[in-house]
Protein backbone atom coordinates (compact mmCIF):
# COMPACT_ATOMS: atom_id res chain seq x y z
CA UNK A 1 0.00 0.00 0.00
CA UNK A 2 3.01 2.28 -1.07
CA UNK A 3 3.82 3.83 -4.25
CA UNK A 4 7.43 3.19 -6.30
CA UNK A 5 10.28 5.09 -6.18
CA UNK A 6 10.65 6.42 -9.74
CA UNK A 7 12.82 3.98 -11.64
CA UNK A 8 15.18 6.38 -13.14
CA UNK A 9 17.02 6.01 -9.73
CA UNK A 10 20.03 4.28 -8.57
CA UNK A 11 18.95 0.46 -7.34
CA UNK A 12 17.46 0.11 -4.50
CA UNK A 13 20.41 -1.62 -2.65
CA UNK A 14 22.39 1.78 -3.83
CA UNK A 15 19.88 3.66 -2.39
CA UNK A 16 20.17 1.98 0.50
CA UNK A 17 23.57 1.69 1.21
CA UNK A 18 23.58 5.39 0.91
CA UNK A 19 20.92 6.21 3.28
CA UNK A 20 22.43 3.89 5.70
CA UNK A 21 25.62 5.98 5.34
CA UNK A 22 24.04 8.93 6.15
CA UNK A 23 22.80 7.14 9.20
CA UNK A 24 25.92 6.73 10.49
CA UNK A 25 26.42 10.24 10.28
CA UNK A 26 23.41 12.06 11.86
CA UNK A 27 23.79 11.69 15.55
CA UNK A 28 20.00 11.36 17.11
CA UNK A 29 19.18 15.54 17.77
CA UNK A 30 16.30 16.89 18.73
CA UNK A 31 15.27 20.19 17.30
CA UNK A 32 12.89 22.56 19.09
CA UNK A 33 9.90 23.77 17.76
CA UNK A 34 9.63 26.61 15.23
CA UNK A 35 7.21 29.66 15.04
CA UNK A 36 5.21 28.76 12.25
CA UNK A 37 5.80 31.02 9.53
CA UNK A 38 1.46 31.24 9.29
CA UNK A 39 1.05 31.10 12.94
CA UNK A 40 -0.79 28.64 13.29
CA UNK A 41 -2.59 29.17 16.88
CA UNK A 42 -0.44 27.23 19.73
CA UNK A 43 -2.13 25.87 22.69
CA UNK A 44 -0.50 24.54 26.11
CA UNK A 45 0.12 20.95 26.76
CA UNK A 46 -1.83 20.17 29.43
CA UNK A 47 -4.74 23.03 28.15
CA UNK A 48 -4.53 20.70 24.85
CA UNK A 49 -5.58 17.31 26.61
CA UNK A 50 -1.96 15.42 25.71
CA UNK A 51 0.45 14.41 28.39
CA UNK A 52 3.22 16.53 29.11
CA UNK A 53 5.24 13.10 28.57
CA UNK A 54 4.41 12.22 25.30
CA UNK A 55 7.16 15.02 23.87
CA UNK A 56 9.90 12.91 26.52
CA UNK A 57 8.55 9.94 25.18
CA UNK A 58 9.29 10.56 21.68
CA UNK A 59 12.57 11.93 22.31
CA UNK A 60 13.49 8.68 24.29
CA UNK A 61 12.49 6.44 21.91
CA UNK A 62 14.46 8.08 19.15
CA UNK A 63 17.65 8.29 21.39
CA UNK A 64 16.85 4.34 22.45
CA UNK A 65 16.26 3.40 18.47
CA UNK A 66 12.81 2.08 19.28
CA UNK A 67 11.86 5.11 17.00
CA UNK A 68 14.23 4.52 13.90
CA UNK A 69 14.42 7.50 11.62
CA UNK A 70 11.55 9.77 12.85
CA UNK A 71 11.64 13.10 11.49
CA UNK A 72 8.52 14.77 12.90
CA UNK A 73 5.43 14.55 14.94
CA UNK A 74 3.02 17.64 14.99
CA UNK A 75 -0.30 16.87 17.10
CA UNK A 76 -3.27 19.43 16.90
CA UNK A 77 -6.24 19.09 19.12
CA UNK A 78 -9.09 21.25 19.58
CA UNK A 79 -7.33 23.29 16.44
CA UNK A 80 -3.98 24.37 17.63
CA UNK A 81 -0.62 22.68 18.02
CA UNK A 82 0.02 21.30 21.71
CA UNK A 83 2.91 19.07 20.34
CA UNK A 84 5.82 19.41 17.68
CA UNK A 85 8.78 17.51 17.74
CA UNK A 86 11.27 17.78 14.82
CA UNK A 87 14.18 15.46 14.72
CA UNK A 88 17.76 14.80 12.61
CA UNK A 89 18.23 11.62 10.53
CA UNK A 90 19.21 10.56 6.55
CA UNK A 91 16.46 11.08 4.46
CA UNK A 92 15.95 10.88 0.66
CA UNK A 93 13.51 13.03 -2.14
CA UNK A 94 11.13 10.19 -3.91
CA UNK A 95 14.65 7.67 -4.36
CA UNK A 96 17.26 10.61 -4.28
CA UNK A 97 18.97 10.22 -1.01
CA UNK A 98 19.47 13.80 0.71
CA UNK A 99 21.88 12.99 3.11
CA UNK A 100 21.75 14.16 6.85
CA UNK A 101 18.79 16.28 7.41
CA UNK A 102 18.17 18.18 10.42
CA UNK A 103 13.84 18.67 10.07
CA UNK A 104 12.15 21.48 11.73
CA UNK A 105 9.04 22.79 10.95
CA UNK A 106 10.01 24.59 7.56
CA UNK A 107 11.22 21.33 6.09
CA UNK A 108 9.53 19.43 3.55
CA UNK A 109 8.99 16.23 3.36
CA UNK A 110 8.08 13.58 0.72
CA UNK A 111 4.31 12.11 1.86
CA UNK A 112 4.41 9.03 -0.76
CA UNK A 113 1.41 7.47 -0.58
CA UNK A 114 -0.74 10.15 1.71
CA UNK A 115 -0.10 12.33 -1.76
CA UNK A 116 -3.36 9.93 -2.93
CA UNK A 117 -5.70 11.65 -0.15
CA UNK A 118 -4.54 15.07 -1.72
CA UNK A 119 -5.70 13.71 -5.30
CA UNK A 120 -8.75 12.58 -3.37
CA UNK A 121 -9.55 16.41 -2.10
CA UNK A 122 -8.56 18.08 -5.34
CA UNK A 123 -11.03 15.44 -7.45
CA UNK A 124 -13.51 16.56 -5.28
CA UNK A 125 -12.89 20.37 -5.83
CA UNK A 126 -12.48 20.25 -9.29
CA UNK A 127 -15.68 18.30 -9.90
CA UNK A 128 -17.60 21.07 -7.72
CA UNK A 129 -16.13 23.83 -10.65
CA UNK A 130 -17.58 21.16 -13.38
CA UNK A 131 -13.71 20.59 -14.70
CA UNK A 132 -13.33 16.72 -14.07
CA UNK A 133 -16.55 14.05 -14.75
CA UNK A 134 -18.81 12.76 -12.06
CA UNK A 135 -17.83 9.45 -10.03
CA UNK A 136 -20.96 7.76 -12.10
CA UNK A 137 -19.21 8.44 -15.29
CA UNK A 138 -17.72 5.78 -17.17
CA UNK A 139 -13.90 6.25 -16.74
CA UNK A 140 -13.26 5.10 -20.74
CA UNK A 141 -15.61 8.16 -21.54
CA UNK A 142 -12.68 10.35 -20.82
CA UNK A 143 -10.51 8.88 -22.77
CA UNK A 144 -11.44 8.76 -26.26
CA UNK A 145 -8.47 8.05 -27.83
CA UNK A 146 -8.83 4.73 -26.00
CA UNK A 147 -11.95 4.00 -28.01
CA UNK A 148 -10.96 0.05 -28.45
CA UNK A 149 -11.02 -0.08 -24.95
CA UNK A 150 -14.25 1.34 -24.26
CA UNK A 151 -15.65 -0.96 -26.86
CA UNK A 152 -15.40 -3.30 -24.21
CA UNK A 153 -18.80 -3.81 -22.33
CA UNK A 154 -16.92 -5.18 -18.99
CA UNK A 155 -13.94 -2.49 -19.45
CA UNK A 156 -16.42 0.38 -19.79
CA UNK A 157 -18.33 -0.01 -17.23
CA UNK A 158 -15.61 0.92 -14.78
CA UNK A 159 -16.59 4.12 -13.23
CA UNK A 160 -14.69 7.27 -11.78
CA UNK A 161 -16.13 5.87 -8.81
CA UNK A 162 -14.28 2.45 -9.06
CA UNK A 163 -10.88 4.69 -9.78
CA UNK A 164 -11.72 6.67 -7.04
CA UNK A 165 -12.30 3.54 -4.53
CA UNK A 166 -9.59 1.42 -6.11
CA UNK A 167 -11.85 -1.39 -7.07
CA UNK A 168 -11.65 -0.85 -10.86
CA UNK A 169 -11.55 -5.00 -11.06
CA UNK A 170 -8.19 -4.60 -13.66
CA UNK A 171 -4.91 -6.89 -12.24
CA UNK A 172 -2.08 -4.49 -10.48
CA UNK A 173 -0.05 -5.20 -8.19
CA UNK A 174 2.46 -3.34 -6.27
CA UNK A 175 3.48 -6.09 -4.03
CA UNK A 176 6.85 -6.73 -5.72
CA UNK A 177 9.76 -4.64 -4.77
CA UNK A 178 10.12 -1.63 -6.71
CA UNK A 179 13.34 -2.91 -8.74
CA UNK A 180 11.22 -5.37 -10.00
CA UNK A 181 10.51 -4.03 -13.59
CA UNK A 182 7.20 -6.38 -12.95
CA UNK A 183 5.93 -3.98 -10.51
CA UNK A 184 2.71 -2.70 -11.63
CA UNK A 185 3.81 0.95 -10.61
CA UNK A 186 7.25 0.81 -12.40
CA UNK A 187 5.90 -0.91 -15.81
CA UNK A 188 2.91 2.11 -15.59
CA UNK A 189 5.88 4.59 -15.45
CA UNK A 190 8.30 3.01 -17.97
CA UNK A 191 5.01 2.67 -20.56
CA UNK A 192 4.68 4.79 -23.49
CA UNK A 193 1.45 5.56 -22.08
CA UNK A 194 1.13 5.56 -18.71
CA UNK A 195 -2.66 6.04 -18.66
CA UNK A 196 -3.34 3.26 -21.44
CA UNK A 197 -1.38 1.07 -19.37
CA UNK A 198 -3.66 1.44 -16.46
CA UNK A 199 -6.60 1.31 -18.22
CA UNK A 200 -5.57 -2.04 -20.46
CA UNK A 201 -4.89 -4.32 -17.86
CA UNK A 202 -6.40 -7.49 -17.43
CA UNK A 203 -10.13 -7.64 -16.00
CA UNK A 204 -10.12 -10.05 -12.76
CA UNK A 205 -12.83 -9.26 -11.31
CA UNK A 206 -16.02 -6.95 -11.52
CA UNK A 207 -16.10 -3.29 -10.43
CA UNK A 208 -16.68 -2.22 -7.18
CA UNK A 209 -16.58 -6.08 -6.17
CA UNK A 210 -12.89 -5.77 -4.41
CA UNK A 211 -10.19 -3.28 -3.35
CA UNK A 212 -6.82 -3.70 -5.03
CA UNK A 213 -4.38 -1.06 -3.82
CA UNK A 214 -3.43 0.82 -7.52
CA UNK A 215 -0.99 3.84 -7.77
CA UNK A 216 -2.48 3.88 -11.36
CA UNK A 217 -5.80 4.45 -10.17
CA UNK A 218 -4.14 8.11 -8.51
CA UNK A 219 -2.39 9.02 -12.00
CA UNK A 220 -5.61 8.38 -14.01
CA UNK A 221 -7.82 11.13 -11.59
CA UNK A 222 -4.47 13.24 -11.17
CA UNK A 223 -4.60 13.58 -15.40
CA UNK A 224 -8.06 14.36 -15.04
CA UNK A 225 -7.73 17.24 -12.62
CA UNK A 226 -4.61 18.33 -14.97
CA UNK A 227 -6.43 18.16 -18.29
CA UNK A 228 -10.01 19.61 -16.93
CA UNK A 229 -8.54 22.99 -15.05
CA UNK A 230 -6.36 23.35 -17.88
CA UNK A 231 -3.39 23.90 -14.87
CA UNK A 232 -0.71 21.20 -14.11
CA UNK A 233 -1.81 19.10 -11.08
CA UNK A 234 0.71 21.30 -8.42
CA UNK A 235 -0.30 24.67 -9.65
CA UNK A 236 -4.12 23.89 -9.80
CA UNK A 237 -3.35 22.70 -6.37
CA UNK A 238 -1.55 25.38 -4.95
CA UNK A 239 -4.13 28.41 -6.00
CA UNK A 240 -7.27 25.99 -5.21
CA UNK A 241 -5.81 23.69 -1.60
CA UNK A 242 -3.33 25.13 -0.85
CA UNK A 243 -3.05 28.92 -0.98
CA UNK A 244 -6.17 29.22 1.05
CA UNK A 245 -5.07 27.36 4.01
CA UNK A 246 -2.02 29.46 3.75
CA UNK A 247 0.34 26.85 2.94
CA UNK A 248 3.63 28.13 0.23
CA UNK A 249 6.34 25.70 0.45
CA UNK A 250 5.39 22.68 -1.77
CA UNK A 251 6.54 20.61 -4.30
CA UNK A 252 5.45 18.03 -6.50
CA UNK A 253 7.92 15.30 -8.22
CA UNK A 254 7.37 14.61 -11.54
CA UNK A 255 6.75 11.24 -12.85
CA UNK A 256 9.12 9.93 -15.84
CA UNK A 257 6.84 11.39 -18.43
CA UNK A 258 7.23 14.91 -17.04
CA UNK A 259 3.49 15.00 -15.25
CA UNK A 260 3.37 15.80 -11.69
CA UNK A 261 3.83 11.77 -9.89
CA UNK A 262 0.24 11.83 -8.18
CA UNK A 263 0.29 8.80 -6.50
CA UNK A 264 3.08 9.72 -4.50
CA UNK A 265 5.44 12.64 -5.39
CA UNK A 266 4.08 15.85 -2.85
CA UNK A 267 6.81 16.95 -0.98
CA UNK A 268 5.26 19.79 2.07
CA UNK A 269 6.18 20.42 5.62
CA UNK A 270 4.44 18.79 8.74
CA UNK A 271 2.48 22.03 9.75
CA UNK A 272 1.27 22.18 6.55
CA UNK A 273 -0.29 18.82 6.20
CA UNK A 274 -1.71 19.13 9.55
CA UNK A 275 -4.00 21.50 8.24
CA UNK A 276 -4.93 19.53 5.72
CA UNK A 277 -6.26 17.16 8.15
CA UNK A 278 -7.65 20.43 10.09
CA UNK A 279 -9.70 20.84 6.72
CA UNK A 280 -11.23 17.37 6.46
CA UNK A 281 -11.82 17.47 10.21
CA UNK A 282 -13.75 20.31 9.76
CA UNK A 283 -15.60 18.86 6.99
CA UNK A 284 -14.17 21.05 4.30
CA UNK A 285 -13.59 24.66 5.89
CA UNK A 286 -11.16 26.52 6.76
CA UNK A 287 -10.87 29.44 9.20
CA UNK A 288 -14.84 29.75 8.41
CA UNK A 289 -14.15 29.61 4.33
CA UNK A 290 -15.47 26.39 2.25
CA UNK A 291 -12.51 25.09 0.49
CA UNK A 292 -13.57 21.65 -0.19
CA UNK A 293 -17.38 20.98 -0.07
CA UNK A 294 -18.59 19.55 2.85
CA UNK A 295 -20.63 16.64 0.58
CA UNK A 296 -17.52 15.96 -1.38
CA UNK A 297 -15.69 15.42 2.12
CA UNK A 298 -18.61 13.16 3.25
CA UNK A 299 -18.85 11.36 0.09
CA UNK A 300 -14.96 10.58 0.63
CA UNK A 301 -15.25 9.50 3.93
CA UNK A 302 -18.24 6.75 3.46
CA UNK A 303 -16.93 3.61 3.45
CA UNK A 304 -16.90 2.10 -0.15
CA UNK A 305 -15.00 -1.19 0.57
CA UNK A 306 -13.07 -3.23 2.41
CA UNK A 307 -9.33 -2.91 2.69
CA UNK A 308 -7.09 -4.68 5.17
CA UNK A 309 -8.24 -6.04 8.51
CA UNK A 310 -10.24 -3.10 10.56
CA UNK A 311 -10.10 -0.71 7.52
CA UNK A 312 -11.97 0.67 5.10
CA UNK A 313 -11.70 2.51 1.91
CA UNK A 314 -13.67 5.57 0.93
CA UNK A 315 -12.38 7.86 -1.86
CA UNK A 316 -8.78 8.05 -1.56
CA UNK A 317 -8.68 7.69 2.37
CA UNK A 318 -8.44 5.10 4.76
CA UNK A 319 -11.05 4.52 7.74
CA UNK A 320 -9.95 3.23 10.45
CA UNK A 321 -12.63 1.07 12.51
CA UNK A 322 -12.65 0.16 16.33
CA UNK A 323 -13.11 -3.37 17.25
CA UNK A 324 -16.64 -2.80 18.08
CA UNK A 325 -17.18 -1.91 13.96
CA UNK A 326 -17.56 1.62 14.98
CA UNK A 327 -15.67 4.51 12.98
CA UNK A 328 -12.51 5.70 14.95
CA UNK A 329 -10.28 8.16 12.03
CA UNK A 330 -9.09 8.75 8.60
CA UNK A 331 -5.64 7.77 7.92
CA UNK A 332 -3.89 9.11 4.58
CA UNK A 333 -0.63 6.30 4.39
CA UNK A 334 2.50 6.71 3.03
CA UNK A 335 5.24 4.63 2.11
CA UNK A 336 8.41 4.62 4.99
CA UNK A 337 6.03 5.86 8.21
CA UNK A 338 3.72 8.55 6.61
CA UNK A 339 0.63 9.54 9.06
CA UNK A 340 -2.02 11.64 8.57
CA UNK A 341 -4.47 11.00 11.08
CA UNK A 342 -7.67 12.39 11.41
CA UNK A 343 -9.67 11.80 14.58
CA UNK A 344 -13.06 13.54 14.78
CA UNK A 345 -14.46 11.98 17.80
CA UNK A 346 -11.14 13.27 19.70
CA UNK A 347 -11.06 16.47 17.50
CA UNK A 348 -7.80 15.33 16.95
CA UNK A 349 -5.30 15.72 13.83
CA UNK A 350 -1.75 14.65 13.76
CA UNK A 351 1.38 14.15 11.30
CA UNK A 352 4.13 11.82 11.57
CA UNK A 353 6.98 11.43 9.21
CA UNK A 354 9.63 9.07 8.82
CA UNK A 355 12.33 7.43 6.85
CA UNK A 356 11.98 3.78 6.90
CA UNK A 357 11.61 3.30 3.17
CA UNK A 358 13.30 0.40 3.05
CA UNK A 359 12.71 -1.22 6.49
CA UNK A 360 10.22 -4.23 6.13
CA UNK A 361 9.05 -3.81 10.05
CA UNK A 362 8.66 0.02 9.04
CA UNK A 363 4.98 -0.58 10.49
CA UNK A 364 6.33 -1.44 13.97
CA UNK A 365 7.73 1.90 14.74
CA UNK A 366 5.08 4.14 13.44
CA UNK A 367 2.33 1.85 14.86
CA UNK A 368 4.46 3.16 18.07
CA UNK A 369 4.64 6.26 18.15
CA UNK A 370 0.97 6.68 17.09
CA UNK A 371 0.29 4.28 20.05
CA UNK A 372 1.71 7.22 22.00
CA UNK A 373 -0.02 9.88 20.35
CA UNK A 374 -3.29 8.04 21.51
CA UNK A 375 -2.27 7.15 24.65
CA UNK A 376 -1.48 10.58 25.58
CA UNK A 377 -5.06 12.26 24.82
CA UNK A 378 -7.32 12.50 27.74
């Protein structure tokens, strides 16, 4: 549930090594917290509901190594920042290792895979200004030059929906490792036509029947958005997401075929996609101003199908269930330890990032410190 490293990069054992290098070099430091250059409001501690320890907590685990390679935590509760932590370690820019990095809270970051729940938001505002088709239109309908494709009953009746939920029924799989030129994600990006590619894969199964985790599905709606405005994906972003939560420093890799990489090239700073999560808490709005409409965020959030054990899929965001079956958050998840975490019934938002690209038990650290986070909120 990760997208690829672009494949123009150095293997990944290169990549590796070098990141491993540069962990031998960046002694564990612990930056304080910045004034956010948009002043975000700031709340104490205690006043905020999360333990005074949870900050200690975090430090000691990076200094003990139970927290390999975490490079910030920003919590928000009740809409201002009671926690920030901002720490040094190697780090690299979608497979371009960066060397040492000290983070604080001007430092950008690569989100991977949480870049998908961006796509999700911007589908949704674009389809509000009539620039992108409805999630009942037939996908193959916007893609005419595909016309062979559409001529196939079973093929065309895969919906924006279905792209939307990842349950377009067409093979892909991003299991493999990402030097495997089999990977689903690397063949889409080394393809003469990425979006073809996507579209022309075998049918295993019906639409909407079953989730099937698809970076493809993210560059088909990111085109969309691209095409429709008329803007490329990062500036339609910037003057329609991102400018009116007051957010500047971004940046968007571009994929092999010079488009922005949807499914997993945003690069922004952890105050930044804290509000983000601010916005879908607050079901769309923004310091009182409708950014993203509050049915679009609702239609995102419904559950649309399963995905892993406890967790659902809506449009472009994961929902997190309690054992009972009841709804607990939204998660957007990103390759190496990437956290969004939305928690409405806490009023709750928080941001980790790491860089454990290439760890396999990168779960077991982030599932720790956001044991923390939770543990800490009264």
């Amino acid at each position: 549930m990760h997208s690829a490293n672009p494949p123009a990069q150095p293997a990944t054992r290169n990549r590796r090594t070098l990141l491993q290098a540069a962990a031998l070099a960046c002694a564990p430091a612990i930056a304080a917290p910045e004034v956010d250059p948009f002043a975000w409001p700031r709340a104490d501690a205690a006043a905020g509901g999360v333990a005074a320890g949870l900050g200690a907590a975090l430090d000691e685990g990076v200094r003990g190594g139970k927290f390999p390679d975490l490079h910030a935590v920003v919590v928000v509760r009740h809409g201002a920042i009671v926690l920030e932590r901002y720490y040094t370690g190697p780090d690299e820019r979608w497979g371009t290792p960066l060397g040492c990095v000290a983070f604080d809270a001007r430092t950008r970051h690569d989100l991977r895979s949480v870049s998908k729940s961006i796509v999700g938001l911007l589908y949704g505002i674009a389809l509000a200004e009539g620039k992108v088709p409805a999630p009942d239109q037939p996908v193959l309908d916007a893609f005419p030059a595909y016309a062979d494709l559409a001529a196939e009953p079973a093929r065309r009746a895969i919906t924006i929906a279905h792209v939307l939920s990842m349950t377009m029924g067409l093979a892909w799989n991003e299991d493999l490792p990402y030097t495997d030129p089999a990977n689903s994600e690397i063949a889409m990006e080394r393809s003469a036509d990425r979006y073809r590619y996507v579209l022309s894969q075998p049918i295993v199964g019906a639409p909407g029947a079953a989730w099937r985790y698809s970076g493809g599905a993210t560059a088909l709606l990111g085109h969309l958005i691209a095409r429709g405005t008329g803007m490329p994906l990062l500036e339609y972003a910037r003057a329609r997401l991102f400018a009116p939560l007051g957010i500047e420093d971004v940046e968007w890799t571009p994929g092999l075929n010079g488009e922005a990489a949807a499914a997993s090239g945003l690069r922004m700073r952890a105050p930044d996609l804290a509000r983000v999560g601010q916005l879908v808490l607050d079901q769309g709005r923004w310091q009182g101003r409708s950014v993203v409409p509050a049915d679009w965020i609702t239609a995102s959030l419904s559950p649309r199908t399963a995905a892993f054990e406890g967790v659902q899929y809506g449009y472009h965001w994961y929902l997190a269930r309690r054992a009972d079956g009841t709804p607990f958050g939204t998660l957007g998840i990103g390759l190496g330890g990437q956290r969004l975490v939305v928690v409405p019934g806490a009023d709750l938002v928080y941001v980790v990032f790491m860089g454990n690209y290439y760890r396999k038990d990168q779960l077991g650290p982030v599932f720790g410190v956001q044991g923390l986070v939770h543990g800490a909120i009264r």
